[in-house]
ModelCIF file with pLDDT and N, C-alpha, C, O atoms, coordinates in Angstrom:
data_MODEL
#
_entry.id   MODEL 
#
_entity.id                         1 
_entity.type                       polymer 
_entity.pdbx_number_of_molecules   1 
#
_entity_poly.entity_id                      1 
_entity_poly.type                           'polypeptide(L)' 
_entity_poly.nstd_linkage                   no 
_entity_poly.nstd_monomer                   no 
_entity_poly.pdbx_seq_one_letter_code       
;(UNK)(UNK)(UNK)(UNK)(UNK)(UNK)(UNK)(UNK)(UNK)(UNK)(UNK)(UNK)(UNK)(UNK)(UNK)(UNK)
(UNK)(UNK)(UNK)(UNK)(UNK)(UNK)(UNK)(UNK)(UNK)(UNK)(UNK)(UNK)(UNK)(UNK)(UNK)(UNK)
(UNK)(UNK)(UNK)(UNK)(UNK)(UNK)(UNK)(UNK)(UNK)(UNK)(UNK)(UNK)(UNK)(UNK)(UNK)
;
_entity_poly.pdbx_seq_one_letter_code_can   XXXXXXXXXXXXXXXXXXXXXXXXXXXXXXXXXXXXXXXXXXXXXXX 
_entity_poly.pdbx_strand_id                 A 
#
loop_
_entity_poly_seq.entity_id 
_entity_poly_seq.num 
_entity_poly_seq.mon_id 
_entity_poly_seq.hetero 
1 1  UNK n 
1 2  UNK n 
1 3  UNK n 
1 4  UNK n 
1 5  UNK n 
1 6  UNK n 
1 7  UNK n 
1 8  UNK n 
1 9  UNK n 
1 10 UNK n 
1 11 UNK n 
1 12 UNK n 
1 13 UNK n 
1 14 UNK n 
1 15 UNK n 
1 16 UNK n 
1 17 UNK n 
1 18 UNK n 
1 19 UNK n 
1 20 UNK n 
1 21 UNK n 
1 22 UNK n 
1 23 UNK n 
1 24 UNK n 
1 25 UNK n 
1 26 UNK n 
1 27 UNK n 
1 28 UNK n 
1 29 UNK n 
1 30 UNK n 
1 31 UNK n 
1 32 UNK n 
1 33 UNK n 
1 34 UNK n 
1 35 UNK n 
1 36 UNK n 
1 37 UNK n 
1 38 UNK n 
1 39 UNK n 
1 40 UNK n 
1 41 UNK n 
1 42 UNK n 
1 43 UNK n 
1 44 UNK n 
1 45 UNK n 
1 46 UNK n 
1 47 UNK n 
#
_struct_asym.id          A 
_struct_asym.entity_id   1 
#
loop_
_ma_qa_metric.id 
_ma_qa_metric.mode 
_ma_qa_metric.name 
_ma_qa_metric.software_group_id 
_ma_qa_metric.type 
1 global pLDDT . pLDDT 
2 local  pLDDT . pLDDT 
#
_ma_qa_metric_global.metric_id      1 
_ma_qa_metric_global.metric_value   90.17 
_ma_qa_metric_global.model_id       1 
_ma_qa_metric_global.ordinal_id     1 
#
loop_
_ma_qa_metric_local.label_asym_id 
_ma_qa_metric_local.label_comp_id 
_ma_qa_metric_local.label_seq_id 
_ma_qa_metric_local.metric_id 
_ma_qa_metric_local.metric_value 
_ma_qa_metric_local.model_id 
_ma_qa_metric_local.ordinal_id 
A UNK 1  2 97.00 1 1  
A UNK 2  2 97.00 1 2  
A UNK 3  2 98.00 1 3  
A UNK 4  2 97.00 1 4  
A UNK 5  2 96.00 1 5  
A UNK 6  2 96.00 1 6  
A UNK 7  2 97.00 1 7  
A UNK 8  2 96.00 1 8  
A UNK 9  2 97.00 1 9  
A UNK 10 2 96.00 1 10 
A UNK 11 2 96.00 1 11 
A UNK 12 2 96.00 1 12 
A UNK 13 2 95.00 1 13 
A UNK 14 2 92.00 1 14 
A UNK 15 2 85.00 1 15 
A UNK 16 2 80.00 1 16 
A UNK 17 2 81.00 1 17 
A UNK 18 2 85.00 1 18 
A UNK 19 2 86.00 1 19 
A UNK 20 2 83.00 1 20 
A UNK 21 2 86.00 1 21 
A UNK 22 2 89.00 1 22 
A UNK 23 2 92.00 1 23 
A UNK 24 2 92.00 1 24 
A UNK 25 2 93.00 1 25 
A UNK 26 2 94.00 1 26 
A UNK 27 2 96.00 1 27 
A UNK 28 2 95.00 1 28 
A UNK 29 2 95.00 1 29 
A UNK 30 2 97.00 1 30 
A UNK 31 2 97.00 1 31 
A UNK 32 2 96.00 1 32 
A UNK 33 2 97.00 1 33 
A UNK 34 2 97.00 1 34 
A UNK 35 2 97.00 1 35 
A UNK 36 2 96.00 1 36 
A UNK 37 2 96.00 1 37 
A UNK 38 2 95.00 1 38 
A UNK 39 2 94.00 1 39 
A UNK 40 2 90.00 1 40 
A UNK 41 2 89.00 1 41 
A UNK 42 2 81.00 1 42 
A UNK 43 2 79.00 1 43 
A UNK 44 2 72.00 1 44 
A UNK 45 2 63.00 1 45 
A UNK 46 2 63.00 1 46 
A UNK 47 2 61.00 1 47 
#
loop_
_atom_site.group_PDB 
_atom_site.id 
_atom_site.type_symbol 
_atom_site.label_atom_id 
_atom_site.label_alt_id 
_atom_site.label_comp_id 
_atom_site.label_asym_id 
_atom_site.label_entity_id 
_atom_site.label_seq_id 
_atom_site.pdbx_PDB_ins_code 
_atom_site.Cartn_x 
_atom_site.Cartn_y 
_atom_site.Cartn_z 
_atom_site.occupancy 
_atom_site.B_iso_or_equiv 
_atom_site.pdbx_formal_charge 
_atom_site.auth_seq_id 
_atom_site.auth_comp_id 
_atom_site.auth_asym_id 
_atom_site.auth_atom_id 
_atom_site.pdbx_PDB_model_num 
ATOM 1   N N  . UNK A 1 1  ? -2.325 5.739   -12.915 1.00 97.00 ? 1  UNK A N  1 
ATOM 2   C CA . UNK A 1 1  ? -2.423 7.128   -12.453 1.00 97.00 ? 1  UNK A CA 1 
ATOM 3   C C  . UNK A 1 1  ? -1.285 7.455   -11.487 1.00 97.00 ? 1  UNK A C  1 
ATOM 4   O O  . UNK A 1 1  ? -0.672 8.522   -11.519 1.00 97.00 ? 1  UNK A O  1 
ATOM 5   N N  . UNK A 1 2  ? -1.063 6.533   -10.687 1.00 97.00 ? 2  UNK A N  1 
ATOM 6   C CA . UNK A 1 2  ? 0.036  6.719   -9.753  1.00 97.00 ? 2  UNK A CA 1 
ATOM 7   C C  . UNK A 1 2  ? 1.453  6.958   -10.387 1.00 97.00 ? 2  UNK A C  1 
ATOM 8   O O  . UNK A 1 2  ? 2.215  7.876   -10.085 1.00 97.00 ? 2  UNK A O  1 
ATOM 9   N N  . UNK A 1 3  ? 1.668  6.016   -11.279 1.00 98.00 ? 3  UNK A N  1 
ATOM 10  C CA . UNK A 1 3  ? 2.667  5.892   -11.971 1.00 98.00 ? 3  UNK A CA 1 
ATOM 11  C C  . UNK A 1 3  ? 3.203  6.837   -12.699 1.00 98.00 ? 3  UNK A C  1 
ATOM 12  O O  . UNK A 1 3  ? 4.397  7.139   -12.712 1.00 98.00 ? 3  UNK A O  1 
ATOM 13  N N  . UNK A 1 4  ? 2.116  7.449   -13.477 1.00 97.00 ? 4  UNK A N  1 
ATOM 14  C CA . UNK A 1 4  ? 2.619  8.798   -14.163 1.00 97.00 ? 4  UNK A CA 1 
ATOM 15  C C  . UNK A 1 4  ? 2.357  10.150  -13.629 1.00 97.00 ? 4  UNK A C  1 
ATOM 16  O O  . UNK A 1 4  ? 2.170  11.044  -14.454 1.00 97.00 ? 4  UNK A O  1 
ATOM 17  N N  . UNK A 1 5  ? 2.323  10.369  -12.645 1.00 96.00 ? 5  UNK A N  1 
ATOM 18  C CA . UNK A 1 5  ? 2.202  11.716  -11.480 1.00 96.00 ? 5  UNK A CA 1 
ATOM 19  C C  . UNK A 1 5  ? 3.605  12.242  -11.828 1.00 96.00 ? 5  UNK A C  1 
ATOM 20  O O  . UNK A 1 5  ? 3.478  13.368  -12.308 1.00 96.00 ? 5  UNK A O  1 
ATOM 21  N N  . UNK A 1 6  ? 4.794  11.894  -11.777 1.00 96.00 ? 6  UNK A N  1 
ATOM 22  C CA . UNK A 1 6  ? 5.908  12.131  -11.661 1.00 96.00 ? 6  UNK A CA 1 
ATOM 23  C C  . UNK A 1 6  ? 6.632  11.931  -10.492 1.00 96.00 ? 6  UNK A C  1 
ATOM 24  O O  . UNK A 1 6  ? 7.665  12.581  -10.332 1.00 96.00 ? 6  UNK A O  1 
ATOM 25  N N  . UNK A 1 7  ? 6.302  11.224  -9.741  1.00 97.00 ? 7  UNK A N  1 
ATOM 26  C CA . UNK A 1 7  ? 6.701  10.786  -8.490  1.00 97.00 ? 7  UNK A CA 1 
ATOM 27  C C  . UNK A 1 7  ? 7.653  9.687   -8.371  1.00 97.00 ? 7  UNK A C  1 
ATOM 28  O O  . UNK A 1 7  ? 7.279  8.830   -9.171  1.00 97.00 ? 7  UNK A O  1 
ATOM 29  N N  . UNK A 1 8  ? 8.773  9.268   -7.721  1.00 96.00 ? 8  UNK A N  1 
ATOM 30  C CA . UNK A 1 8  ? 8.903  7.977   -7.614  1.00 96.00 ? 8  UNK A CA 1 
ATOM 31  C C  . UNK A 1 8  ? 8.718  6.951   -6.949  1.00 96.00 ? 8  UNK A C  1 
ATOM 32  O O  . UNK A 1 8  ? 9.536  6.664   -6.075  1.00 96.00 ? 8  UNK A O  1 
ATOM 33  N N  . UNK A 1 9  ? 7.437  6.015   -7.224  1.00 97.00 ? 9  UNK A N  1 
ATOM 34  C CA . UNK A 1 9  ? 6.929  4.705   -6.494  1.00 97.00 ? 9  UNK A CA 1 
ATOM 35  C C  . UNK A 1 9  ? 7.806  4.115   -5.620  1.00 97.00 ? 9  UNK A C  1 
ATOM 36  O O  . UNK A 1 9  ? 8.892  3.766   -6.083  1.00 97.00 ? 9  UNK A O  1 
ATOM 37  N N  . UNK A 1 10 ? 7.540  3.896   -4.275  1.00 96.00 ? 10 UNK A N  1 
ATOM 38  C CA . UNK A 1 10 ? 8.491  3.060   -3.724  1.00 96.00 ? 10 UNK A CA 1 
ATOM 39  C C  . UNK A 1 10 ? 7.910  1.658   -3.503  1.00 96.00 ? 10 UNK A C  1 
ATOM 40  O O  . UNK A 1 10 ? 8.612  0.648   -3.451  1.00 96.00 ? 10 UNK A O  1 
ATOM 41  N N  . UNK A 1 11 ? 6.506  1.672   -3.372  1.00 96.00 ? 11 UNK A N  1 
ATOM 42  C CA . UNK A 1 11 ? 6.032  0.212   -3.140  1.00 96.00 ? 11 UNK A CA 1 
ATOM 43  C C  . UNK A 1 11 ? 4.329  0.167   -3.061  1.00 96.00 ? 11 UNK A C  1 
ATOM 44  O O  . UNK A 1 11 ? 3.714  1.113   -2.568  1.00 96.00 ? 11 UNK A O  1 
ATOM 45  N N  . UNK A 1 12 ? 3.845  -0.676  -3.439  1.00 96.00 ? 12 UNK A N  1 
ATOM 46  C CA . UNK A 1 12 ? 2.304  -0.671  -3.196  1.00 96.00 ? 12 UNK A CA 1 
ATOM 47  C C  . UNK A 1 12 ? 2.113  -1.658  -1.845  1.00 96.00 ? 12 UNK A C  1 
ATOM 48  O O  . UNK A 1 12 ? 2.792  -2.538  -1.317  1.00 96.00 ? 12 UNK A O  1 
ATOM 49  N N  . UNK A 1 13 ? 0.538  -0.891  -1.522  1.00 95.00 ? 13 UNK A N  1 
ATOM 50  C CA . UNK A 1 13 ? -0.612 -1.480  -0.257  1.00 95.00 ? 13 UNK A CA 1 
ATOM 51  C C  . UNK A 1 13 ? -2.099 -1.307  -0.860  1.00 95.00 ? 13 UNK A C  1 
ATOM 52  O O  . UNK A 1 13 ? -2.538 -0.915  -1.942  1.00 95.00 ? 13 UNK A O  1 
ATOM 53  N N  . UNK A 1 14 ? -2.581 -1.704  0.149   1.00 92.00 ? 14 UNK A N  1 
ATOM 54  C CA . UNK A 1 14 ? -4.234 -1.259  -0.210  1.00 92.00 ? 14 UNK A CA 1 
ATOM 55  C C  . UNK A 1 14 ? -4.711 -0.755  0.962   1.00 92.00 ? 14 UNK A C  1 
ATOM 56  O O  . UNK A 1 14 ? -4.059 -0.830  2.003   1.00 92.00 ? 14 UNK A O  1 
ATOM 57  N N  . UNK A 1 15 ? -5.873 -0.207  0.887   1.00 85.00 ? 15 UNK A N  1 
ATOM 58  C CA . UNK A 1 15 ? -6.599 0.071   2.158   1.00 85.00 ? 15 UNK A CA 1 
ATOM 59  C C  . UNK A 1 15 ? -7.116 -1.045  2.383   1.00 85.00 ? 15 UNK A C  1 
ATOM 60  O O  . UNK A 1 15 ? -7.362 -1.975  1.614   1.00 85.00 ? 15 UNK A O  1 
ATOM 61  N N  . UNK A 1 16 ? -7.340 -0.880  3.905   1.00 80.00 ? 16 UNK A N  1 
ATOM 62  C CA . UNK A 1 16 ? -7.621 -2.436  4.801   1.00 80.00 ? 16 UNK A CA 1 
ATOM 63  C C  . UNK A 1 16 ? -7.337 -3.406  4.256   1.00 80.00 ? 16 UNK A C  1 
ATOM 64  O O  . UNK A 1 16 ? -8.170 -4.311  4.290   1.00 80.00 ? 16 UNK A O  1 
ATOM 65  N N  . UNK A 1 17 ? -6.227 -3.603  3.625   1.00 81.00 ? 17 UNK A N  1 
ATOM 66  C CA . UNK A 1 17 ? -4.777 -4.886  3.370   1.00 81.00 ? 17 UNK A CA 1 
ATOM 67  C C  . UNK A 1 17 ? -5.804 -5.688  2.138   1.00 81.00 ? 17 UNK A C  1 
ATOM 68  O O  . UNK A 1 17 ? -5.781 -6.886  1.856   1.00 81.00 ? 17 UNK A O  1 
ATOM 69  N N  . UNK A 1 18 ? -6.636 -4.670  1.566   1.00 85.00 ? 18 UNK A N  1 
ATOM 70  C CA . UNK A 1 18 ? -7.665 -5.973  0.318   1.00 85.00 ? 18 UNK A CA 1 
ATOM 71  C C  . UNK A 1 18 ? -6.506 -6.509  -0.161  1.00 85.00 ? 18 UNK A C  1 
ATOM 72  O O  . UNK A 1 18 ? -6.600 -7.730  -0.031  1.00 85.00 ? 18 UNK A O  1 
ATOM 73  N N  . UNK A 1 19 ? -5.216 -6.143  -0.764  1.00 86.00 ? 19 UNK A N  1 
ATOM 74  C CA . UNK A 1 19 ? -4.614 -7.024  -1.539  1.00 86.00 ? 19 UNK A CA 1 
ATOM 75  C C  . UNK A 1 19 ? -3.840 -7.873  -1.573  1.00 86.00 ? 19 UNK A C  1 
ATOM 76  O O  . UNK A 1 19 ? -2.955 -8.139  -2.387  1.00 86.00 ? 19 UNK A O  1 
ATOM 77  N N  . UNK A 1 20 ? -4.420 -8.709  0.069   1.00 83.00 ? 20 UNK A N  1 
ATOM 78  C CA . UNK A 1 20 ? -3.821 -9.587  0.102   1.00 83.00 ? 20 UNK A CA 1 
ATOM 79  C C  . UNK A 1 20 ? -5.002 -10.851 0.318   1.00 83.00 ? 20 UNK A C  1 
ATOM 80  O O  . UNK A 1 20 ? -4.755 -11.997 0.692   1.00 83.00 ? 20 UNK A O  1 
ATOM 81  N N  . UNK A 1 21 ? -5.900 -10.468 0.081   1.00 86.00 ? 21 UNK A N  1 
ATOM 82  C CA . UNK A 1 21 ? -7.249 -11.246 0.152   1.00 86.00 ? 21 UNK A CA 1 
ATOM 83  C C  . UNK A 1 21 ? -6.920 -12.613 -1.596  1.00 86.00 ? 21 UNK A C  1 
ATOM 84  O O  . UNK A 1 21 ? -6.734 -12.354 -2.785  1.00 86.00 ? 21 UNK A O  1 
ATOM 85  N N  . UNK A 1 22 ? -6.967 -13.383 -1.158  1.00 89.00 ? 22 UNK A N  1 
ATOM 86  C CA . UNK A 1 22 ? -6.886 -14.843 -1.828  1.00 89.00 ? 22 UNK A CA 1 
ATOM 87  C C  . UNK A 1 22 ? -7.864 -14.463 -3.112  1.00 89.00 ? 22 UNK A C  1 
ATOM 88  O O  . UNK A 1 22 ? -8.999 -14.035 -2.903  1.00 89.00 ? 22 UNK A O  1 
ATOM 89  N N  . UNK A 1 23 ? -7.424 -14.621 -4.259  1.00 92.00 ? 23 UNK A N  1 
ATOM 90  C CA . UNK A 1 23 ? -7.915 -13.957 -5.301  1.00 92.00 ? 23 UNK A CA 1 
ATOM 91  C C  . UNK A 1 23 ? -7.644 -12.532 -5.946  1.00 92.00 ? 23 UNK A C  1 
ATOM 92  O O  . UNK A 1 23 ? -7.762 -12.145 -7.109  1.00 92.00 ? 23 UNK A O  1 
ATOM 93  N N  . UNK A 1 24 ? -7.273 -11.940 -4.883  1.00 92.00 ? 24 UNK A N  1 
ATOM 94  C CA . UNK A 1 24 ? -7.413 -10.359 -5.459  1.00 92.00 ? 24 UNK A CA 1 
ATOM 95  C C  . UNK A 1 24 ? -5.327 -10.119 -5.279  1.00 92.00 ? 24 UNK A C  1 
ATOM 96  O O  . UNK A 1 24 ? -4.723 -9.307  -5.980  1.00 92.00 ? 24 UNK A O  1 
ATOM 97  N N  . UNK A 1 25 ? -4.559 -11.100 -4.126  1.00 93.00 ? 25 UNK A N  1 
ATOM 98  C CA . UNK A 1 25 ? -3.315 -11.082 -4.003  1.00 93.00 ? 25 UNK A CA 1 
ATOM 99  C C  . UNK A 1 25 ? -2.573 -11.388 -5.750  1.00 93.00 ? 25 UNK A C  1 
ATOM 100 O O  . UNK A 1 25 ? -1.660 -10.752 -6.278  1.00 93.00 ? 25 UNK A O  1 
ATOM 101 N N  . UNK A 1 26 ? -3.131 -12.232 -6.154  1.00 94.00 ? 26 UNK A N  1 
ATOM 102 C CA . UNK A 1 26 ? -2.938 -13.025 -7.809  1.00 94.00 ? 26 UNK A CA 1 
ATOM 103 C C  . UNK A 1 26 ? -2.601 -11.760 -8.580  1.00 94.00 ? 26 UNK A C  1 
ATOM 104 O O  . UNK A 1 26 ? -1.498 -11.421 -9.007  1.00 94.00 ? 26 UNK A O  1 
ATOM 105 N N  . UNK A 1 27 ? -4.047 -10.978 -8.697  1.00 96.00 ? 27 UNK A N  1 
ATOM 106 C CA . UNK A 1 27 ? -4.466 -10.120 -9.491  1.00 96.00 ? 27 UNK A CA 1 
ATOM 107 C C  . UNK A 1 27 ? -3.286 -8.508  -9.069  1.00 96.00 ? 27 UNK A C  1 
ATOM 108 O O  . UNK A 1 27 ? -2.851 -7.862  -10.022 1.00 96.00 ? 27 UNK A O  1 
ATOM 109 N N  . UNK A 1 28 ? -3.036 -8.211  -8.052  1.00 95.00 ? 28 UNK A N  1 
ATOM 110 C CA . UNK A 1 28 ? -2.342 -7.282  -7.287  1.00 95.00 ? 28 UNK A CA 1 
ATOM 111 C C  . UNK A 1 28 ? -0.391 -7.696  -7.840  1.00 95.00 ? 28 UNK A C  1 
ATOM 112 O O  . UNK A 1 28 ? 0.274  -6.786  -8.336  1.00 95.00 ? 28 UNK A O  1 
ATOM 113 N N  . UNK A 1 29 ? 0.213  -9.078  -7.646  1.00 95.00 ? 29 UNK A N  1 
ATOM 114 C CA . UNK A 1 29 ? 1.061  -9.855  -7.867  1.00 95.00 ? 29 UNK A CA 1 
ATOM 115 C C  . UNK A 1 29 ? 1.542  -9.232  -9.457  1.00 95.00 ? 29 UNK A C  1 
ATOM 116 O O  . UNK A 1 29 ? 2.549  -8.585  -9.741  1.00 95.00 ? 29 UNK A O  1 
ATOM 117 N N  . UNK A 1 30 ? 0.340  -9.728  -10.404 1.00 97.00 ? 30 UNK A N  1 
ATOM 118 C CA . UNK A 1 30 ? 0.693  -9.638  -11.740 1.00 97.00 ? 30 UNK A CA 1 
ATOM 119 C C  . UNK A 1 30 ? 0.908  -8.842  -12.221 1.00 97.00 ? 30 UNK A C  1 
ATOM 120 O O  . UNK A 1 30 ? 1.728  -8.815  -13.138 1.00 97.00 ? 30 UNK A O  1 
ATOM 121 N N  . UNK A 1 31 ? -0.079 -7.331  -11.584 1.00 97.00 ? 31 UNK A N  1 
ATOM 122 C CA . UNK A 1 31 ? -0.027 -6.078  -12.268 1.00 97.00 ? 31 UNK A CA 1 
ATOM 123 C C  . UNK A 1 31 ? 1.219  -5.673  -11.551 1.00 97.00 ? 31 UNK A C  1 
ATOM 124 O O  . UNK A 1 31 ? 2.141  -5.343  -12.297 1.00 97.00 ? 31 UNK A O  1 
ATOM 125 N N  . UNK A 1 32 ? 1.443  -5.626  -10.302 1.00 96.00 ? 32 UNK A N  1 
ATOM 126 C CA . UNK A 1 32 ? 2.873  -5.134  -9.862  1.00 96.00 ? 32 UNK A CA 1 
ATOM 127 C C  . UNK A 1 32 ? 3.713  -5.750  -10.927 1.00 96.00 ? 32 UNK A C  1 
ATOM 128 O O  . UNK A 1 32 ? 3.767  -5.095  -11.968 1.00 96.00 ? 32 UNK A O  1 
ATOM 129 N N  . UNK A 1 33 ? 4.399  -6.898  -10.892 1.00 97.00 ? 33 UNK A N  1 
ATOM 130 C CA . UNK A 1 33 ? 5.319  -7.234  -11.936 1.00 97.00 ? 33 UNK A CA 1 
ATOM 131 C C  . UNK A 1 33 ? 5.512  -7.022  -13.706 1.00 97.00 ? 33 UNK A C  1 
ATOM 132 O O  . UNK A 1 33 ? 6.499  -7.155  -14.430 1.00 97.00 ? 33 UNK A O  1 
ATOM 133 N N  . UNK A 1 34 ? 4.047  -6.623  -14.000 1.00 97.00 ? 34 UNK A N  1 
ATOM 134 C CA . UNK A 1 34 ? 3.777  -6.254  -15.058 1.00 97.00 ? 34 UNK A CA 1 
ATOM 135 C C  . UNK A 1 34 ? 4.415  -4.473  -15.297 1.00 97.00 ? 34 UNK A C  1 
ATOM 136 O O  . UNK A 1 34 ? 4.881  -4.054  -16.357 1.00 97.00 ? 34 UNK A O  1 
ATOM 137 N N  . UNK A 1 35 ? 4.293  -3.811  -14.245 1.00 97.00 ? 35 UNK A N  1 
ATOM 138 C CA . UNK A 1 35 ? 4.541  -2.541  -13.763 1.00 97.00 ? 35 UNK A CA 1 
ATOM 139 C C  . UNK A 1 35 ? 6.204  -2.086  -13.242 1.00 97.00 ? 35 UNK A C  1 
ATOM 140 O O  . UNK A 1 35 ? 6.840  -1.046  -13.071 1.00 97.00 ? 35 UNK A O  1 
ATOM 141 N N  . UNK A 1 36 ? 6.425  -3.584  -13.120 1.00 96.00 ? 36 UNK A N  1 
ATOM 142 C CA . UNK A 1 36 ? 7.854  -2.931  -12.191 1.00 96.00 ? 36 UNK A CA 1 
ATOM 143 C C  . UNK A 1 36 ? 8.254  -2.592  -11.255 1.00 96.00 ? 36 UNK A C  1 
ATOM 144 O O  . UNK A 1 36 ? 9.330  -2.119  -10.890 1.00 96.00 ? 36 UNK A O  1 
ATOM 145 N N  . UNK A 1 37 ? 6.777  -2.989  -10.520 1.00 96.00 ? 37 UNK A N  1 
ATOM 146 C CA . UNK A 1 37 ? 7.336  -2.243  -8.679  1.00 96.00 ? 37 UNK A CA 1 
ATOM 147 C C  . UNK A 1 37 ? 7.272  -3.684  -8.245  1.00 96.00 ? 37 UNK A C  1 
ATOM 148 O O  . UNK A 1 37 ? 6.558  -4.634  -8.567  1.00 96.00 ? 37 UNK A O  1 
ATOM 149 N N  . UNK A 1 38 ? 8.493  -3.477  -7.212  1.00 95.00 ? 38 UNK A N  1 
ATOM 150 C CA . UNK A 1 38 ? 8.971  -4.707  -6.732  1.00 95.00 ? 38 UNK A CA 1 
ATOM 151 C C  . UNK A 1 38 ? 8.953  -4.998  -5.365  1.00 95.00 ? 38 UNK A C  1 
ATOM 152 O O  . UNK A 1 38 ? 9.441  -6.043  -4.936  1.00 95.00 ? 38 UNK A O  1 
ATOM 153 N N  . UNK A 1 39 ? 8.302  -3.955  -4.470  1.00 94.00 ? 39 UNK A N  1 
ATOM 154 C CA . UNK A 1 39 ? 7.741  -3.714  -2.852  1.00 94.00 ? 39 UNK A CA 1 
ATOM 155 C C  . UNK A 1 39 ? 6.214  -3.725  -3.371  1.00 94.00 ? 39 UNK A C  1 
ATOM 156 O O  . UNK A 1 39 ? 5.572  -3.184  -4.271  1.00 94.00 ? 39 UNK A O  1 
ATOM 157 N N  . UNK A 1 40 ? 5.913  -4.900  -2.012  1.00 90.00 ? 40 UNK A N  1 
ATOM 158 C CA . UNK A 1 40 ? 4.540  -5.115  -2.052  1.00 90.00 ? 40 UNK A CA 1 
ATOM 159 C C  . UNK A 1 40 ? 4.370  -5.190  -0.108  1.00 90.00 ? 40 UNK A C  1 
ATOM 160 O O  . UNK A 1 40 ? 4.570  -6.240  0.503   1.00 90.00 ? 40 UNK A O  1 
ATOM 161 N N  . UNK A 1 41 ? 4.047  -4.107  0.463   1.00 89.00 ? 41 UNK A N  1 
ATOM 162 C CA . UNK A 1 41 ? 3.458  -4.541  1.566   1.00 89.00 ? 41 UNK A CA 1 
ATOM 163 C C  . UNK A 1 41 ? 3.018  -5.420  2.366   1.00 89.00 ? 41 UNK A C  1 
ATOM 164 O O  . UNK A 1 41 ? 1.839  -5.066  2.365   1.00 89.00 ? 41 UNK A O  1 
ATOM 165 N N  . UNK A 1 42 ? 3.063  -6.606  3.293   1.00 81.00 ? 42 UNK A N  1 
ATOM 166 C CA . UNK A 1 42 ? 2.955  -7.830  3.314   1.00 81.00 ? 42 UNK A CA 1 
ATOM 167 C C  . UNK A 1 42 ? 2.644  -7.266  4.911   1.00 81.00 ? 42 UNK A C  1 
ATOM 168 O O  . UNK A 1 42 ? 3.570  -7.037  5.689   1.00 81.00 ? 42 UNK A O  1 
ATOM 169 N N  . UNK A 1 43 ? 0.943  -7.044  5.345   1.00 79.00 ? 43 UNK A N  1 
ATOM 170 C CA . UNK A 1 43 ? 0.589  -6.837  7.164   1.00 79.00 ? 43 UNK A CA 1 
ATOM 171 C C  . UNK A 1 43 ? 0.819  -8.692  7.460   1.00 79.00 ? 43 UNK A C  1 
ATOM 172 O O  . UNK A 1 43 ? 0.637  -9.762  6.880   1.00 79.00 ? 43 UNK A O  1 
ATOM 173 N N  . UNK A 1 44 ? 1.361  -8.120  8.825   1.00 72.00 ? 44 UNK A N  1 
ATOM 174 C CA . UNK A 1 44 ? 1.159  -9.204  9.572   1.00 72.00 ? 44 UNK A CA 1 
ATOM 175 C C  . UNK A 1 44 ? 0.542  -9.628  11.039  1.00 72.00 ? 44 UNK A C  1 
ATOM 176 O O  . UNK A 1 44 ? 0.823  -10.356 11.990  1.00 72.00 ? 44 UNK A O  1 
ATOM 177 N N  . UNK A 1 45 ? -0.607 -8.592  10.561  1.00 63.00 ? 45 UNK A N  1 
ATOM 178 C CA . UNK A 1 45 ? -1.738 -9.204  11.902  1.00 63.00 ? 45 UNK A CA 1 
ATOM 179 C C  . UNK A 1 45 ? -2.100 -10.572 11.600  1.00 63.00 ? 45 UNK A C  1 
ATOM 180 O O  . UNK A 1 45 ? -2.205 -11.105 10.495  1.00 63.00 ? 45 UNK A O  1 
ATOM 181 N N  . UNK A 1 46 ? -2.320 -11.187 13.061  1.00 63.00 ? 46 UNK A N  1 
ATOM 182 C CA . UNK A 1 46 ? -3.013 -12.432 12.840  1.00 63.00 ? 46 UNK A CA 1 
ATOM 183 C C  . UNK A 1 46 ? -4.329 -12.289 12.119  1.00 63.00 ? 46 UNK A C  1 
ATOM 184 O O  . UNK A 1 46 ? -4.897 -11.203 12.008  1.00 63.00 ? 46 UNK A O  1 
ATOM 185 N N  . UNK A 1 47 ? -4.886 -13.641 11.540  1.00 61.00 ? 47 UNK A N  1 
ATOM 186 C CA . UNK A 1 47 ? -6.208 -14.290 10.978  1.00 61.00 ? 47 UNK A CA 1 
ATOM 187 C C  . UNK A 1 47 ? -7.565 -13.547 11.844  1.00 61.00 ? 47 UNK A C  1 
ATOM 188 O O  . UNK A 1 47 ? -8.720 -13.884 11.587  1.00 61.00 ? 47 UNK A O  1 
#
């Protein structure tokens, strides 16, 4: 949906950083590269 708005993507996130949660980072990883976007948000609050 994002993708075909007509906009141009600069990078994906999630709300409250889910996609970087162990399991769901994999799943987030593949479809980006599958997609072509090559910025992935990376928070760096501590644990």
């Amino acid at each position: 949906r994002g993708l075909s708005c007509g906009l141009q993507i600069t990078h994906v996130d999630s709300h409250q950083h889910l996609h970087v949660l162990p399991g769901i980072v994999d799943i987030v990883l593949k479809l980006c590269s599958e997609f072509g976007i090559k910025k992935i948000r990376m928070p760096q609050e501590g644990w």
